[in-house]
Every structure is written in C-alpha cells, then in structure tokens.
N, C-alpha and C. Protein backbone atom coordinates (compact mmCIF):
# COMPACT_ATOMS: atom_id res chain seq x y z
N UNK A 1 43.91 -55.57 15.72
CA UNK A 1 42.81 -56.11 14.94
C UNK A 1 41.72 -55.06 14.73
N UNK A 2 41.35 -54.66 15.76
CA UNK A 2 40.50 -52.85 15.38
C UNK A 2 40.55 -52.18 14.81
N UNK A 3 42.17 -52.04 14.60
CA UNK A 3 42.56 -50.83 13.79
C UNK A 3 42.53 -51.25 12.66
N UNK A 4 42.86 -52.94 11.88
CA UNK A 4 42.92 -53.41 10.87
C UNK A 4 41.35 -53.39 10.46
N UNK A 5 40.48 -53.47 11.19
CA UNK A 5 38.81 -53.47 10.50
C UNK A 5 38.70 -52.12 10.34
N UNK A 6 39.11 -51.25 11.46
CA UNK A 6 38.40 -49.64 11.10
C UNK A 6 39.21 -49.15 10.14
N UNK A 7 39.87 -49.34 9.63
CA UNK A 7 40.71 -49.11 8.09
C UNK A 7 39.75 -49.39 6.98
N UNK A 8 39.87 -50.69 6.89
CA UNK A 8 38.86 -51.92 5.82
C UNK A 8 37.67 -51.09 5.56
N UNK A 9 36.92 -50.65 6.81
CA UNK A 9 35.84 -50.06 6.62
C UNK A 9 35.70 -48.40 6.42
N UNK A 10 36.45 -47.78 6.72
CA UNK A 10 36.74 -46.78 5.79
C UNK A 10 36.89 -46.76 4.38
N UNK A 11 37.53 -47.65 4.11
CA UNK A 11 38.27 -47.84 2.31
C UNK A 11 36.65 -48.05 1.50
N UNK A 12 35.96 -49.17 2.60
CA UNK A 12 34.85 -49.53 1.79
C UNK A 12 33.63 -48.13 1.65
N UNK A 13 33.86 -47.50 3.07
CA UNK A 13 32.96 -46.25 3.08
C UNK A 13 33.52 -45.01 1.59
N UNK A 14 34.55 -45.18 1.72
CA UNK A 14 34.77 -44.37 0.69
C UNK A 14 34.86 -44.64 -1.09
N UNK A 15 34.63 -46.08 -1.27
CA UNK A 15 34.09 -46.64 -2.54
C UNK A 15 32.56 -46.27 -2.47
N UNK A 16 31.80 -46.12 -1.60
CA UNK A 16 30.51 -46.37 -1.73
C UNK A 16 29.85 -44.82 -1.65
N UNK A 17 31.01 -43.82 -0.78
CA UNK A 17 30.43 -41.85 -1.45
C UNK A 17 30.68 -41.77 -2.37
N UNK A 18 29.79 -41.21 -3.54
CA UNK A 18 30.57 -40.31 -4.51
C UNK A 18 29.51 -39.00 -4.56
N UNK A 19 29.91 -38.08 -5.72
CA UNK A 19 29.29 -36.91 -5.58
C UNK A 19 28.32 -37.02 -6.60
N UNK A 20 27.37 -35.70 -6.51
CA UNK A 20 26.60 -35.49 -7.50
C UNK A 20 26.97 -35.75 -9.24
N UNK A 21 25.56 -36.22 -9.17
CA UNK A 21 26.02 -36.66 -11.39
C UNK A 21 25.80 -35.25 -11.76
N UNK A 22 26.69 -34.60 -12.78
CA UNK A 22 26.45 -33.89 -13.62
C UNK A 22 24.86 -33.98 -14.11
N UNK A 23 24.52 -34.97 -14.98
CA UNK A 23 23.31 -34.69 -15.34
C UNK A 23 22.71 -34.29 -14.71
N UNK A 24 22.22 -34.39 -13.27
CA UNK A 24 21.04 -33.81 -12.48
C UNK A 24 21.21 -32.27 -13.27
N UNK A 25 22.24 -31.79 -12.90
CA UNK A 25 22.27 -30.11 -12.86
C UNK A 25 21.63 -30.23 -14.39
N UNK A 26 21.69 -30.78 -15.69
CA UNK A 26 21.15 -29.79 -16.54
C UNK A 26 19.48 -29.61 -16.50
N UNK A 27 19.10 -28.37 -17.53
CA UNK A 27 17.93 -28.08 -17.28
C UNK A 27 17.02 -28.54 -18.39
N UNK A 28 15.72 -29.05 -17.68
CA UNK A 28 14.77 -29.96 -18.93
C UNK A 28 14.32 -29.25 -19.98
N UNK A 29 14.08 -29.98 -21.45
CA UNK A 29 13.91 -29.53 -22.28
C UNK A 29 12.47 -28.40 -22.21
N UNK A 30 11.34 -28.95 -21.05
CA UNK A 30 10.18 -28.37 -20.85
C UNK A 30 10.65 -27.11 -20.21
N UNK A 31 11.37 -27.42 -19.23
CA UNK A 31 11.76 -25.85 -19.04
C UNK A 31 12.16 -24.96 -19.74
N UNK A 32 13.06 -25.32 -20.51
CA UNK A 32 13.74 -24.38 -21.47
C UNK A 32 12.76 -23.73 -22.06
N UNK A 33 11.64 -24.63 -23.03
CA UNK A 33 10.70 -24.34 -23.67
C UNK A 33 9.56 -22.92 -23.23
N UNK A 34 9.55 -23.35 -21.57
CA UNK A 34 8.68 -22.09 -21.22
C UNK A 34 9.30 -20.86 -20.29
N UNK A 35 10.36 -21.17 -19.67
CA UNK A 35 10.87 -19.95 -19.00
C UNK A 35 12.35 -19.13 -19.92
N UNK A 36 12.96 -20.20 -20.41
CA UNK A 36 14.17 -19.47 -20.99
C UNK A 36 13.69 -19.49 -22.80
N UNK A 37 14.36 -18.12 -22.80
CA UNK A 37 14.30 -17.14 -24.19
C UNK A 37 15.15 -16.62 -24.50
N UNK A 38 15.99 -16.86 -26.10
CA UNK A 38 17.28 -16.62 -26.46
C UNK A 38 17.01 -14.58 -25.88
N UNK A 39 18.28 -14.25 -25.75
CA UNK A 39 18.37 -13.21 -25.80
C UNK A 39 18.25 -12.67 -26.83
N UNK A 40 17.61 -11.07 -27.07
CA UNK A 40 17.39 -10.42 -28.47
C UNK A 40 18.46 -8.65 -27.70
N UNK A 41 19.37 -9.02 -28.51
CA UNK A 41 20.23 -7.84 -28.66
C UNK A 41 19.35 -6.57 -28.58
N UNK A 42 19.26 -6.12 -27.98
CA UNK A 42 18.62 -4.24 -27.37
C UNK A 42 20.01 -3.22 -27.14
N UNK A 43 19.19 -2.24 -26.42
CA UNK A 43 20.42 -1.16 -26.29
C UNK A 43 20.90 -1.72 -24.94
N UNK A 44 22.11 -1.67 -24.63
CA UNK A 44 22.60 -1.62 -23.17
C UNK A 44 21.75 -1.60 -22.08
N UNK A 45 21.68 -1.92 -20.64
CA UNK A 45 20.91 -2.08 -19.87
C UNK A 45 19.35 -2.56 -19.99
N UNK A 46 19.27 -3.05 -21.12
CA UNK A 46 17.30 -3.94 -20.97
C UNK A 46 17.98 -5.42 -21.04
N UNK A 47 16.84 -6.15 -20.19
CA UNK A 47 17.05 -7.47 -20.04
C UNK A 47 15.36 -7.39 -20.55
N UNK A 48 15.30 -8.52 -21.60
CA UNK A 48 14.28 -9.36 -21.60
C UNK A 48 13.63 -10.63 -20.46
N UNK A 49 12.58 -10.39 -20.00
CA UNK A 49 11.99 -11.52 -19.41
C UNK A 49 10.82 -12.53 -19.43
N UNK A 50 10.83 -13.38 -19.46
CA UNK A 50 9.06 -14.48 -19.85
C UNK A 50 8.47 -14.71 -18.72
N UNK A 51 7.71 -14.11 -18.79
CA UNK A 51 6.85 -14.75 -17.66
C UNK A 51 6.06 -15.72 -17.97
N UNK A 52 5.57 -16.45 -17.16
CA UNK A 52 4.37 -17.93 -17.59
C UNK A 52 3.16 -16.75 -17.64
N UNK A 53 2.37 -17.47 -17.62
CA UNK A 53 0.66 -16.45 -18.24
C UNK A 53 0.43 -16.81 -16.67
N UNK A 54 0.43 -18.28 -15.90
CA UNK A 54 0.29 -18.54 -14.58
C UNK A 54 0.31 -17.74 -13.66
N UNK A 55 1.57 -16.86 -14.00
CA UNK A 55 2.35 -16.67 -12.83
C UNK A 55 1.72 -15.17 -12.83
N UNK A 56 1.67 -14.68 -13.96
CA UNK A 56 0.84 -13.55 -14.11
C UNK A 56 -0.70 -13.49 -13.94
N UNK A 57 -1.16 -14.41 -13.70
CA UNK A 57 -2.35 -14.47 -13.02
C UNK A 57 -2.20 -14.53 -11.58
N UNK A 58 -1.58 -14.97 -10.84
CA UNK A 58 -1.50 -15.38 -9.78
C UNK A 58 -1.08 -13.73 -9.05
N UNK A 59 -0.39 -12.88 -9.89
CA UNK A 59 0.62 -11.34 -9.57
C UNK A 59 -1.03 -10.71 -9.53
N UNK A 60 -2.47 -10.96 -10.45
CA UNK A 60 -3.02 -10.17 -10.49
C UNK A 60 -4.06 -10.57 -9.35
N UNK A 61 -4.44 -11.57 -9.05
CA UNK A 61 -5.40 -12.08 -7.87
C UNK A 61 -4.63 -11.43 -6.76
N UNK A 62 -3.13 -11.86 -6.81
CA UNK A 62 -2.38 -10.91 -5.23
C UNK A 62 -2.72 -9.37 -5.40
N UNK A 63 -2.76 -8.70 -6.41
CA UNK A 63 -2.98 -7.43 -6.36
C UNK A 63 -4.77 -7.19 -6.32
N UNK A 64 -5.40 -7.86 -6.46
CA UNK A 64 -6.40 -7.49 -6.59
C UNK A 64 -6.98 -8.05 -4.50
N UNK A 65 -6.21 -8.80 -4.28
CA UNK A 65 -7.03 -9.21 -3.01
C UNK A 65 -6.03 -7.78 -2.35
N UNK A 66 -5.62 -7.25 -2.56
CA UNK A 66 -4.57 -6.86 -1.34
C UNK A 66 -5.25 -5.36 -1.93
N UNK A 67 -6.10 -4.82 -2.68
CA UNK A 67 -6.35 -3.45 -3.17
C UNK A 67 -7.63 -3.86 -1.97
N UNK A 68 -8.79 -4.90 -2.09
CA UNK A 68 -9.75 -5.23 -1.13
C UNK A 68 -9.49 -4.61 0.11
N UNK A 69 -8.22 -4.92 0.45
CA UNK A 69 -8.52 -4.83 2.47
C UNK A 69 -8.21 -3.25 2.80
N UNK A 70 -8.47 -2.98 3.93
CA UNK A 70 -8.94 -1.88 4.02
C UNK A 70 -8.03 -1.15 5.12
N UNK A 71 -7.36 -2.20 5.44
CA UNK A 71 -6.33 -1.94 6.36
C UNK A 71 -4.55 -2.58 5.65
N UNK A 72 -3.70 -1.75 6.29
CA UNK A 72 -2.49 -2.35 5.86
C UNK A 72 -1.17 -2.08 6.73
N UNK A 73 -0.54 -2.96 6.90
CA UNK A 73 0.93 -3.05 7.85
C UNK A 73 1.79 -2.05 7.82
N UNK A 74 1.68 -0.61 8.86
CA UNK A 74 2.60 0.29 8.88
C UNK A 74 3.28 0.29 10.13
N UNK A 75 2.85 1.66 10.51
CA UNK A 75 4.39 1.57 11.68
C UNK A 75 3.94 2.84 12.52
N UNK A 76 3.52 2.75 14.00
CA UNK A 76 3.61 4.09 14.91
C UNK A 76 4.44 4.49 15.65
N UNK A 77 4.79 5.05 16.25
CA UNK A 77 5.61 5.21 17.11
C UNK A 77 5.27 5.13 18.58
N UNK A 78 5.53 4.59 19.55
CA UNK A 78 5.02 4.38 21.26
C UNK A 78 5.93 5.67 22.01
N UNK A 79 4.96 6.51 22.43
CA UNK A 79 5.85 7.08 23.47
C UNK A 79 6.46 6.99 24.63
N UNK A 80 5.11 6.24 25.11
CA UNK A 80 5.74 6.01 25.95
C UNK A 80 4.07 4.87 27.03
N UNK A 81 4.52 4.12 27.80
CA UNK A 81 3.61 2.86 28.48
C UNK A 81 3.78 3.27 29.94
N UNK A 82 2.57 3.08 30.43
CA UNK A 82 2.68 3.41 31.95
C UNK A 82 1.49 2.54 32.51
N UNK A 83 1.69 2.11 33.85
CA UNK A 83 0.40 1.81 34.44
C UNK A 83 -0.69 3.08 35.27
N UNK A 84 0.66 3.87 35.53
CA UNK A 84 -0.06 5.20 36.06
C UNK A 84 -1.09 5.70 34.59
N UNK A 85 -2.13 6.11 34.52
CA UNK A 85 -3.29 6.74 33.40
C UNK A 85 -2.64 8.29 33.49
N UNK A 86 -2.03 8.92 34.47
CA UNK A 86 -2.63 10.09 34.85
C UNK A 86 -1.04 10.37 34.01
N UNK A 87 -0.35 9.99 34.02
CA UNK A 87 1.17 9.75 33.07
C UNK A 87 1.38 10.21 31.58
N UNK A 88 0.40 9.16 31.56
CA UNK A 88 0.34 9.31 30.07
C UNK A 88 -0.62 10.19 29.34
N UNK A 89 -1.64 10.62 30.33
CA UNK A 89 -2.32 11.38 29.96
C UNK A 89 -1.87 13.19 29.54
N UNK A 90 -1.02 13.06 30.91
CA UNK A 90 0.06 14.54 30.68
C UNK A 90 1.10 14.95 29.45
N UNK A 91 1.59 13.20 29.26
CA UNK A 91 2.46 13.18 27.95
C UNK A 91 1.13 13.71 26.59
N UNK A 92 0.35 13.55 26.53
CA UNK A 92 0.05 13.26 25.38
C UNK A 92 -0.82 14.91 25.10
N UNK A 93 -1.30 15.51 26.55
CA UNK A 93 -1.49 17.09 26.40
C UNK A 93 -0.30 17.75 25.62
N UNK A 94 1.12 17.49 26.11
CA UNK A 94 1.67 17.90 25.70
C UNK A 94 1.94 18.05 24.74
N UNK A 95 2.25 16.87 24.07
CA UNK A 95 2.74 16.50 22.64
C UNK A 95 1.56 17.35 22.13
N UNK A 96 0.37 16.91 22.20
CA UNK A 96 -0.50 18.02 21.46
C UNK A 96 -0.20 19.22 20.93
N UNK A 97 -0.27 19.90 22.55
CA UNK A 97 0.55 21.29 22.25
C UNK A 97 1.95 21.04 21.26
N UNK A 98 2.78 20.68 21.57
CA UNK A 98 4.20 20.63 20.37
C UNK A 98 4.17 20.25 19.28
N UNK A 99 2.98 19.73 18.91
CA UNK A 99 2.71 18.73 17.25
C UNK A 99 1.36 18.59 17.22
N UNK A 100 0.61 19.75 16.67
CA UNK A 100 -0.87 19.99 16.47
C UNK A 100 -0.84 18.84 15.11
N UNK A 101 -1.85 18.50 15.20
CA UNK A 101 -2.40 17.55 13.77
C UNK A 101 -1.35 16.13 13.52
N UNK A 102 -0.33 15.78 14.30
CA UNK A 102 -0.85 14.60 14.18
C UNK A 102 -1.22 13.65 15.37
N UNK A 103 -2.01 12.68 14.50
CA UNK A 103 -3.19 11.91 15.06
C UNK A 103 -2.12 11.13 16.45
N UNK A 104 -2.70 10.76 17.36
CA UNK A 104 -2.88 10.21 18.51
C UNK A 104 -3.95 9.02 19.05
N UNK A 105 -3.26 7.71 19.33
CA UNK A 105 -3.79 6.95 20.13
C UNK A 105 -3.77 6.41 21.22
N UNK A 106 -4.58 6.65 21.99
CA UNK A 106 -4.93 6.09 23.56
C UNK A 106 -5.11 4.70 23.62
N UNK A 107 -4.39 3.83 23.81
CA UNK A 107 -5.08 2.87 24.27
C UNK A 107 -4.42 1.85 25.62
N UNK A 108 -4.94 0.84 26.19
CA UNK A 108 -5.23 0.10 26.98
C UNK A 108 -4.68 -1.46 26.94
N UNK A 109 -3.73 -1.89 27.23
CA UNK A 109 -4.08 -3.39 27.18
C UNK A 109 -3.07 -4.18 28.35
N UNK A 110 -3.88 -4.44 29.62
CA UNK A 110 -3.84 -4.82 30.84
C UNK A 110 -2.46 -5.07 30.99
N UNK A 111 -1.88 -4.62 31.89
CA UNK A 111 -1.79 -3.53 32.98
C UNK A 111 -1.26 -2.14 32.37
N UNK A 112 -1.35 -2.06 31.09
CA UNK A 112 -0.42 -0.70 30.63
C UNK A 112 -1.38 0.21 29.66
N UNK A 113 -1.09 1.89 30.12
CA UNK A 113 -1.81 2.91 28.83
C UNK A 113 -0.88 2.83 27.89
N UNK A 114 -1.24 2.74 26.80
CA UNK A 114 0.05 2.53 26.27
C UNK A 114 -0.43 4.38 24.93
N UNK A 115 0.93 5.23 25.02
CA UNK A 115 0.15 6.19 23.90
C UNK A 115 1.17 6.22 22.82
N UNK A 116 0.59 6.34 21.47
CA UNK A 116 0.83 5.61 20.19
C UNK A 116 0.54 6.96 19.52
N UNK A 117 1.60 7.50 18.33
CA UNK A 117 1.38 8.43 17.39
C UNK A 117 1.41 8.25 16.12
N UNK A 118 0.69 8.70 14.95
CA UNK A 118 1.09 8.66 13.38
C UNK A 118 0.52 7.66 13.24
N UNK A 119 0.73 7.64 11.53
CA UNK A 119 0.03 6.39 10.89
C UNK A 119 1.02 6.65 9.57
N UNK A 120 2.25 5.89 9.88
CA UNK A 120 3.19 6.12 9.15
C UNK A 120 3.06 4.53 8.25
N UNK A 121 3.33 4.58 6.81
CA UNK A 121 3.37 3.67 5.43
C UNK A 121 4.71 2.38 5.69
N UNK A 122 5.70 3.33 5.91
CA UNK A 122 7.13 2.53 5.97
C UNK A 122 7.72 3.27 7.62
N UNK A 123 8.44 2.03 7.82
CA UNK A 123 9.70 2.25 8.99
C UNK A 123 10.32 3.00 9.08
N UNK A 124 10.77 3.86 7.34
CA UNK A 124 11.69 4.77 6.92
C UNK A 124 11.26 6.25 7.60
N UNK A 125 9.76 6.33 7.27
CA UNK A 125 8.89 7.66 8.09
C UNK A 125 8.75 7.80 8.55
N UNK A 126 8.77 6.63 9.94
CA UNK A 126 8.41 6.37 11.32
C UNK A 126 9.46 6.95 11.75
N UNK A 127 11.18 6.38 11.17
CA UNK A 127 11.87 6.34 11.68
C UNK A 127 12.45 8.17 11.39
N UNK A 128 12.34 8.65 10.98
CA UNK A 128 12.52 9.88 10.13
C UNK A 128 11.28 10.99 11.01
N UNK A 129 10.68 10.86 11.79
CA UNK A 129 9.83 11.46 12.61
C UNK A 129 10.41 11.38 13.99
N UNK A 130 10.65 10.01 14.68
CA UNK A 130 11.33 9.60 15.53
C UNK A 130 12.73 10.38 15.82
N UNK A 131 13.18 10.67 14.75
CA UNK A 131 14.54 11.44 15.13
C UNK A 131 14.27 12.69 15.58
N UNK A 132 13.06 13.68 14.92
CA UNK A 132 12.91 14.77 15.53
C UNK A 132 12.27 14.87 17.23
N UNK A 133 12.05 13.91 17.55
CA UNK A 133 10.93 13.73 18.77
C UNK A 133 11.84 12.96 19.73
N UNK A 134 12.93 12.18 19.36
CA UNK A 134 13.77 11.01 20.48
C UNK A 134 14.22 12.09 21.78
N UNK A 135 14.40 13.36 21.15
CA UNK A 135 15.08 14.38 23.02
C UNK A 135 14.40 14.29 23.55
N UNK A 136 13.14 14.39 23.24
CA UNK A 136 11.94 14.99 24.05
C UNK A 136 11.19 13.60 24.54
N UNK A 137 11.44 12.82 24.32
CA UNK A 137 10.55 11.27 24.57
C UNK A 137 11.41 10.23 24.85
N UNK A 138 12.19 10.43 25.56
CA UNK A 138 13.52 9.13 25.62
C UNK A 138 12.73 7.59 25.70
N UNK A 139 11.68 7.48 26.09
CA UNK A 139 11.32 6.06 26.10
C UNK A 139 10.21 5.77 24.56
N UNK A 140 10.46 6.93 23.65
CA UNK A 140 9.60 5.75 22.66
C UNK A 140 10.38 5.46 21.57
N UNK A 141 9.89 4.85 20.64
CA UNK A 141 10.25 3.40 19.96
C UNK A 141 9.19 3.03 19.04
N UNK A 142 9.87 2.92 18.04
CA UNK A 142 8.82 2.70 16.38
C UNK A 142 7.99 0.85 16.86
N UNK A 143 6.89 1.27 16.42
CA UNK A 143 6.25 -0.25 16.71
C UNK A 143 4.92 -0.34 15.19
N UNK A 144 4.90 -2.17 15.51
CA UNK A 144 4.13 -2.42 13.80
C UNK A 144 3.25 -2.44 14.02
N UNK A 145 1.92 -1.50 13.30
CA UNK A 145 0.61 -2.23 13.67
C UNK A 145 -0.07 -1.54 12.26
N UNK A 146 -1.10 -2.80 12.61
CA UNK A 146 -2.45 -2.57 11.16
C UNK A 146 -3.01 -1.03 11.58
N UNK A 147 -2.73 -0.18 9.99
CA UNK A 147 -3.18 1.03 10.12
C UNK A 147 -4.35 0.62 8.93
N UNK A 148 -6.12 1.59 8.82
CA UNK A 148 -6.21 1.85 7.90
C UNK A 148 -5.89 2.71 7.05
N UNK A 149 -6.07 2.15 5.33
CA UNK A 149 -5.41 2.74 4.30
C UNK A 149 -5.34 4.19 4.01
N UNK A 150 -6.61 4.57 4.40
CA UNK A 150 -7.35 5.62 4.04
C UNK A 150 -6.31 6.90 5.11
N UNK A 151 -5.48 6.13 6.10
CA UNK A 151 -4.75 7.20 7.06
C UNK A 151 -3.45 7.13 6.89
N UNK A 152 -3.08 6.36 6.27
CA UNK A 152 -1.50 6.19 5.85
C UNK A 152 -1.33 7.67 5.67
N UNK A 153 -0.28 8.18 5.87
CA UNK A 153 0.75 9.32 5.06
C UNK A 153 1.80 9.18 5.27
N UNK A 154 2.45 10.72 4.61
CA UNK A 154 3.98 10.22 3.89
C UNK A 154 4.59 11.51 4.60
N UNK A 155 5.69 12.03 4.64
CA UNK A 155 5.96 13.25 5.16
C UNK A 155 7.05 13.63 3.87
C-alpha cells in the first residue's frame, strides 16, 4: 500500500514540475530601445557600443571621487616581523646598504616590528622586486596596504 501511494505521488509531483516558459527569456521592447543597436558594418575588429548617458555619469562621479583621495591600494613587501627590535633593526641597516633609495618602513603593531619596503602600484612590481631580494630575505612576502599617490612607482 506505500509503495502504491509513493508512486501516485510521484506521477502527481511530476504533472505539477515543468520548466521555464520561453517567453521569460525574450528581451523587452524598452530594452531593446536603449541598450541594443543594430550593428553598422565597419572594418574587421570594431564593435560598436551604447552606453545609457546614466551609466556614463555614474563612470564620471567614480572617476572623479577616486582622482580626490590621496591615497590608493598598492602593495609592499614585509621582510621580515620580529618581537626582538634589535632584529629588525640590523635587517633593515642592511638592506640599506644593498638597496640605497628605496623607501623603508618601520613600524610597530603589538607584539611585532614589523619592516616593510617600496610603494609598489600593482602586485606585478611587488612581485617582480621580490624575486630579486627572496635569497637574501627568506621570510618576506608581498603584503596590501594604502600607499599615498604621490609615492607610487613603477620600475
């Protein structure tokens, strides 16, 4: 008798799925109207595109707030973290001596010195600096932090 209901009720479960309607998928006439544009025959490789006027306002407020700040998301490299001061302090004479001019940071944040080099744009530069320096520094490691703009460089 179980098996005769859990049948029954399958048959009925499966009258009562069906799949998506076609119509959903097509696209509204309003859309058409403002994002899609017949193609105009050019030379090989140009694509035509529409933008809304919206959307191009919205591209210029993002560019205009993001020219404002004064700082921006790059990438240093850590040489290396110690609780000993006197550690890191030796590392970073050194490096001096081996790599005059670039910049160096000292800093602090409980229980570790932590010393930090460059003020690299992309990961790519960080990482591309890092290769010349990994023999000599086995414990550092590219890390993200707010650089200002004005110190970014490129190599």
């Amino acid at each position: 008798m179980k098996n005769q209901l859990l049948l029954v009720l399958l048959m009925f479960c499966s009258l009562v799925v069906y799949s998506q309607d076609s119509n959903d998928l097509k696209v509204s006439d309003e859309v058409k109207k403002n994002f899609v544009k017949p193609i105009q025959k050019k030379a090989p490789g140009y694509i035509n595109l529409m933008v809304p006027s919206s959307i191009e306002v919205l591209v210029g407020k993002n560019r205009y707030v993001n020219q404002q700040k004064s700082q921006m998301e790059g990438f240093r490299i850590q040489l290396m973290q110690s609780t000993d001061k006197s550690k890191v302090l030796n590392t970073r004479a050194s490096f001096s001596r081996n790599h005059p001019g670039i910049p160096m940071y000292f800093d602090y944040v409980q229980p570790y010195f932590k010393l930090r080099i460059g003020n690299f744009g992309t990961r790519i530069e960080a990482y591309r600096f890092y290769i010349n320096i990994r023999g000599d520094y086995t414990s550092a490691f590219i890390v993200k932090e707010n650089i200002p703009k004005n110190l970014v460089y490129t190599f």
